[in-house]
PDB file of N, CA and C in Angstrom:
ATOM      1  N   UNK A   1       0.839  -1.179   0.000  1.00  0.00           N
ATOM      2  CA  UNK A   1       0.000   0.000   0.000  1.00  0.00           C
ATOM      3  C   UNK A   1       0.885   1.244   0.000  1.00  0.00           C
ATOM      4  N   UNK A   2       0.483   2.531  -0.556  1.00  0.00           N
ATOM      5  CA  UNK A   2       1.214   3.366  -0.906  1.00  0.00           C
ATOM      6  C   UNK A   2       0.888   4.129  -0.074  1.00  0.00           C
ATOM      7  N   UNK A   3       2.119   5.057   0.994  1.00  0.00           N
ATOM      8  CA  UNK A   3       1.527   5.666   1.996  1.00  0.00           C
ATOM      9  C   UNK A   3       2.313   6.923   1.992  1.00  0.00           C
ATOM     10  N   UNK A   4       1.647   7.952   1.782  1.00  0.00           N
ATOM     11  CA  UNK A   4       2.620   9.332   1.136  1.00  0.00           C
ATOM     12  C   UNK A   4       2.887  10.149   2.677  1.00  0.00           C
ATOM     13  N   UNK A   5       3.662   9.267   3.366  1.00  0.00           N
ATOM     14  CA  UNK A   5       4.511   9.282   4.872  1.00  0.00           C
ATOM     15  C   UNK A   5       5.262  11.265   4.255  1.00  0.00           C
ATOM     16  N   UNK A   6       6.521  11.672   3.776  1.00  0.00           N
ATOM     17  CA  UNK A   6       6.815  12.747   3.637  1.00  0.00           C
ATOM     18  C   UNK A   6       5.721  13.729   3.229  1.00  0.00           C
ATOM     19  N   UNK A   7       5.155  13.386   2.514  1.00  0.00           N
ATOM     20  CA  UNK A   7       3.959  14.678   2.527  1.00  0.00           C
ATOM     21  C   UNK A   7       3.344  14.740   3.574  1.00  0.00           C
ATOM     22  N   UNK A   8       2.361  13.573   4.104  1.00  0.00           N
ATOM     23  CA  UNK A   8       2.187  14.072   5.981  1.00  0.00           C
ATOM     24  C   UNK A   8       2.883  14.805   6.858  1.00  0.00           C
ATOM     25  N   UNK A   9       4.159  14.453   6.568  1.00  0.00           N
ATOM     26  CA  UNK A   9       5.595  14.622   7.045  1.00  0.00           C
ATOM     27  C   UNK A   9       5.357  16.672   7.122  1.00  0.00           C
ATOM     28  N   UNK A  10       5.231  16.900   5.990  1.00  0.00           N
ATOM     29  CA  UNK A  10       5.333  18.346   5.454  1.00  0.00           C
ATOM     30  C   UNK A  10       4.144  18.865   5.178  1.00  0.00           C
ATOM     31  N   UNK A  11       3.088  18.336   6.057  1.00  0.00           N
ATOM     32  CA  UNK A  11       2.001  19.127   6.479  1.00  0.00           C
ATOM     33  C   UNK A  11       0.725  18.957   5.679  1.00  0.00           C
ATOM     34  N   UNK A  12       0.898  18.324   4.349  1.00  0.00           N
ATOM     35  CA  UNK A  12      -0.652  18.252   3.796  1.00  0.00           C
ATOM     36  C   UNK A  12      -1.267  17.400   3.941  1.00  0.00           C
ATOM     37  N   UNK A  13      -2.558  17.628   4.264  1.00  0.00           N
ATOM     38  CA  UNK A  13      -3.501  16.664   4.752  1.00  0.00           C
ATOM     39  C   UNK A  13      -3.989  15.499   3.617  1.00  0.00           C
ATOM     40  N   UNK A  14      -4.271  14.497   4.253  1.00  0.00           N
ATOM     41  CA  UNK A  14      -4.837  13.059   3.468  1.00  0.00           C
ATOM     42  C   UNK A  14      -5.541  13.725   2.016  1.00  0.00           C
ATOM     43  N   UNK A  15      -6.368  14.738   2.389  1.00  0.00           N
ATOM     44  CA  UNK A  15      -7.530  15.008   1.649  1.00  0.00           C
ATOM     45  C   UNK A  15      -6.753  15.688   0.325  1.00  0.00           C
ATOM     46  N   UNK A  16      -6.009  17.108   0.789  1.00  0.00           N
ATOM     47  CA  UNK A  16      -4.895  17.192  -0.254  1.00  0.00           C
ATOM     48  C   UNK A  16      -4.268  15.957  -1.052  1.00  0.00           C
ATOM     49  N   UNK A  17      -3.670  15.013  -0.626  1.00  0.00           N
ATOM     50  CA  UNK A  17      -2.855  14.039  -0.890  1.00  0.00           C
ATOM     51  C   UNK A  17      -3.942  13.726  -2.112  1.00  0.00           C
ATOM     52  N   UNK A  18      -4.965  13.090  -1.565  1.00  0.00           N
ATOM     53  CA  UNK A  18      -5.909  12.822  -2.680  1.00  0.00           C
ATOM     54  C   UNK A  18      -6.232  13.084  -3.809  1.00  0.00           C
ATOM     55  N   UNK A  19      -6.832  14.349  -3.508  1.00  0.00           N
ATOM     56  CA  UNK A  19      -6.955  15.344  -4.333  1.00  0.00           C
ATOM     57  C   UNK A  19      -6.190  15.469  -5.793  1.00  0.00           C
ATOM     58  N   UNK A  20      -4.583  15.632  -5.120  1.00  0.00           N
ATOM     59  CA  UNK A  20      -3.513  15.694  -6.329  1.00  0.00           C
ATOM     60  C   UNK A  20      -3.235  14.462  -6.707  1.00  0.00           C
ATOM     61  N   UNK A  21      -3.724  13.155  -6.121  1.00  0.00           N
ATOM     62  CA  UNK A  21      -3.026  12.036  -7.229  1.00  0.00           C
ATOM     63  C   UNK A  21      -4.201  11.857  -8.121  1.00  0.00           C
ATOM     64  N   UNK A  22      -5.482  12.818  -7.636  1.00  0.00           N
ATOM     65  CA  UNK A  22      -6.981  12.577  -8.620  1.00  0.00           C
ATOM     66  C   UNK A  22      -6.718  12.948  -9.560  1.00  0.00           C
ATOM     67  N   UNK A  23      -6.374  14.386  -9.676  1.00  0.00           N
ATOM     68  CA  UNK A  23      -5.813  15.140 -10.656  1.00  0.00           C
ATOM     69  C   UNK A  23      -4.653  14.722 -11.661  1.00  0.00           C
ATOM     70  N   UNK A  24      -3.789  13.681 -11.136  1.00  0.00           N
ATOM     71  CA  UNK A  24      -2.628  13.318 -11.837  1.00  0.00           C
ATOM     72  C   UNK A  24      -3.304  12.012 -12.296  1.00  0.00           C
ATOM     73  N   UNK A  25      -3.883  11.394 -12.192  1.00  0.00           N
ATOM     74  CA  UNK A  25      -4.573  10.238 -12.620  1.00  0.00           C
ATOM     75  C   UNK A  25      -3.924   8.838 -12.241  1.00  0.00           C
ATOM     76  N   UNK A  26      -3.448   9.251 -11.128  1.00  0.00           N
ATOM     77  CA  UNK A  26      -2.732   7.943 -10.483  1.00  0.00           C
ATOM     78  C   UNK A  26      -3.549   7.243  -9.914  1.00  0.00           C
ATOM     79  N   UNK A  27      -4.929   7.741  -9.470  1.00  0.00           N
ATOM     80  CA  UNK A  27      -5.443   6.722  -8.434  1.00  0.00           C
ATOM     81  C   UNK A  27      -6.120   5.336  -8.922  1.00  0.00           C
ATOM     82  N   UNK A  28      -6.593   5.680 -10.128  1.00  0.00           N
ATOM     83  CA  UNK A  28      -6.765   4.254 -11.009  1.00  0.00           C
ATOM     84  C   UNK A  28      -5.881   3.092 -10.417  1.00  0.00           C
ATOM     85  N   UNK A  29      -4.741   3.221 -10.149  1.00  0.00           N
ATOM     86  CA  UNK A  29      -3.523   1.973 -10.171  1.00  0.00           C
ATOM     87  C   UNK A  29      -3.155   1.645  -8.917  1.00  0.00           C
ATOM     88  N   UNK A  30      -4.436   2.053  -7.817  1.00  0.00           N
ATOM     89  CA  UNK A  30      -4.445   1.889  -6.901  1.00  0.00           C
ATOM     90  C   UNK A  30      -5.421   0.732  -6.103  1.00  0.00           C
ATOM     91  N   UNK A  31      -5.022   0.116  -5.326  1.00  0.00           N
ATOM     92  CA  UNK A  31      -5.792  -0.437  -4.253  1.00  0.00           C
ATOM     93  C   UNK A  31      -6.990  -0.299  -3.637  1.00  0.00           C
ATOM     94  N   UNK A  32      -7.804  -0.746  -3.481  1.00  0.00           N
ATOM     95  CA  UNK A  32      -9.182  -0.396  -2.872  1.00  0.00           C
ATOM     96  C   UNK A  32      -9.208   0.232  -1.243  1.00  0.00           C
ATOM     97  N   UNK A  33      -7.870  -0.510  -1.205  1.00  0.00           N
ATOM     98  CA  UNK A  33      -7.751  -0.498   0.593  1.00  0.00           C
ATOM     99  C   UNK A  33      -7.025   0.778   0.859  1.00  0.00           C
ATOM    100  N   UNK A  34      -6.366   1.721   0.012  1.00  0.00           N
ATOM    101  CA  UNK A  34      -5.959   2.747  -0.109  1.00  0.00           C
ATOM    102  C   UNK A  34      -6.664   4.025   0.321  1.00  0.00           C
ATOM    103  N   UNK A  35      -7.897   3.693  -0.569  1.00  0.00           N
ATOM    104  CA  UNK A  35      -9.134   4.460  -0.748  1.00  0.00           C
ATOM    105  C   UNK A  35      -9.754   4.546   1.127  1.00  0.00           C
ATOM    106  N   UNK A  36     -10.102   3.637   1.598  1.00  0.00           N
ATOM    107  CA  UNK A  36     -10.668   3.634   2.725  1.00  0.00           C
ATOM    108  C   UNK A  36      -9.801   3.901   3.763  1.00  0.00           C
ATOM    109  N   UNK A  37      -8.217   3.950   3.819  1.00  0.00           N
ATOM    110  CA  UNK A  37      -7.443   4.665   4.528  1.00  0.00           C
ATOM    111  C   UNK A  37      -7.329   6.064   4.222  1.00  0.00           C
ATOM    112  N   UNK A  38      -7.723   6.398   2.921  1.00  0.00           N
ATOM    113  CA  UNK A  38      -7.432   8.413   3.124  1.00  0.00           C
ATOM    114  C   UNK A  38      -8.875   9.012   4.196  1.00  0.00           C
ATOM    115  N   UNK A  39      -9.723   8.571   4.461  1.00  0.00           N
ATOM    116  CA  UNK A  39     -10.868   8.757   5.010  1.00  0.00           C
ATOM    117  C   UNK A  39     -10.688   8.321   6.585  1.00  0.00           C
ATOM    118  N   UNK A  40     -10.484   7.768   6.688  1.00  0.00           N
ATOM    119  CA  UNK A  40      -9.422   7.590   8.420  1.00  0.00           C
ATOM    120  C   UNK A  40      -8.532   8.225   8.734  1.00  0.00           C
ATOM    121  N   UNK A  41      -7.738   8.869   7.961  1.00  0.00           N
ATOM    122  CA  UNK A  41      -6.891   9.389   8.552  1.00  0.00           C
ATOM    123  C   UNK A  41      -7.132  11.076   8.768  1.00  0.00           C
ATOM    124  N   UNK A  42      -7.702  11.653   7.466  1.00  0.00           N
ATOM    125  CA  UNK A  42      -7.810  13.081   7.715  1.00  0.00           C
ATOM    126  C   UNK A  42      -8.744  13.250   8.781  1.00  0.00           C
TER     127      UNK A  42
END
C-alpha cells in the first residue's frame, strides 16, 4: 500500500494528498484499501 509518509511529514492533509493524485490520474492503479485509509486518517 502506498503511503505518502513525507507529505504528511510536510504538512498536507490526506484530503490534499488525494486530491492531487486525482488530478494526476494515479489513483486508477491503486488499491481499494488505499481508498478507505485516506478517510481515516484526515
Amino acid at each position: 500500500m502506498f503511503v505518502p509518509v513525507r507529505l504528511l511529514e510536510m504538512g498536507f492533509s490526506m484530503r490534499h494528498i488525494y486530491k492531487a493524485m486525482e488530478a494526476a490520474g494515479i489513483l486508477q492503479k491503486l488499491d481499494p484499501i488505499f481508498y478507505s485509509h485516506l478517510w481515516y486518517t484526515d
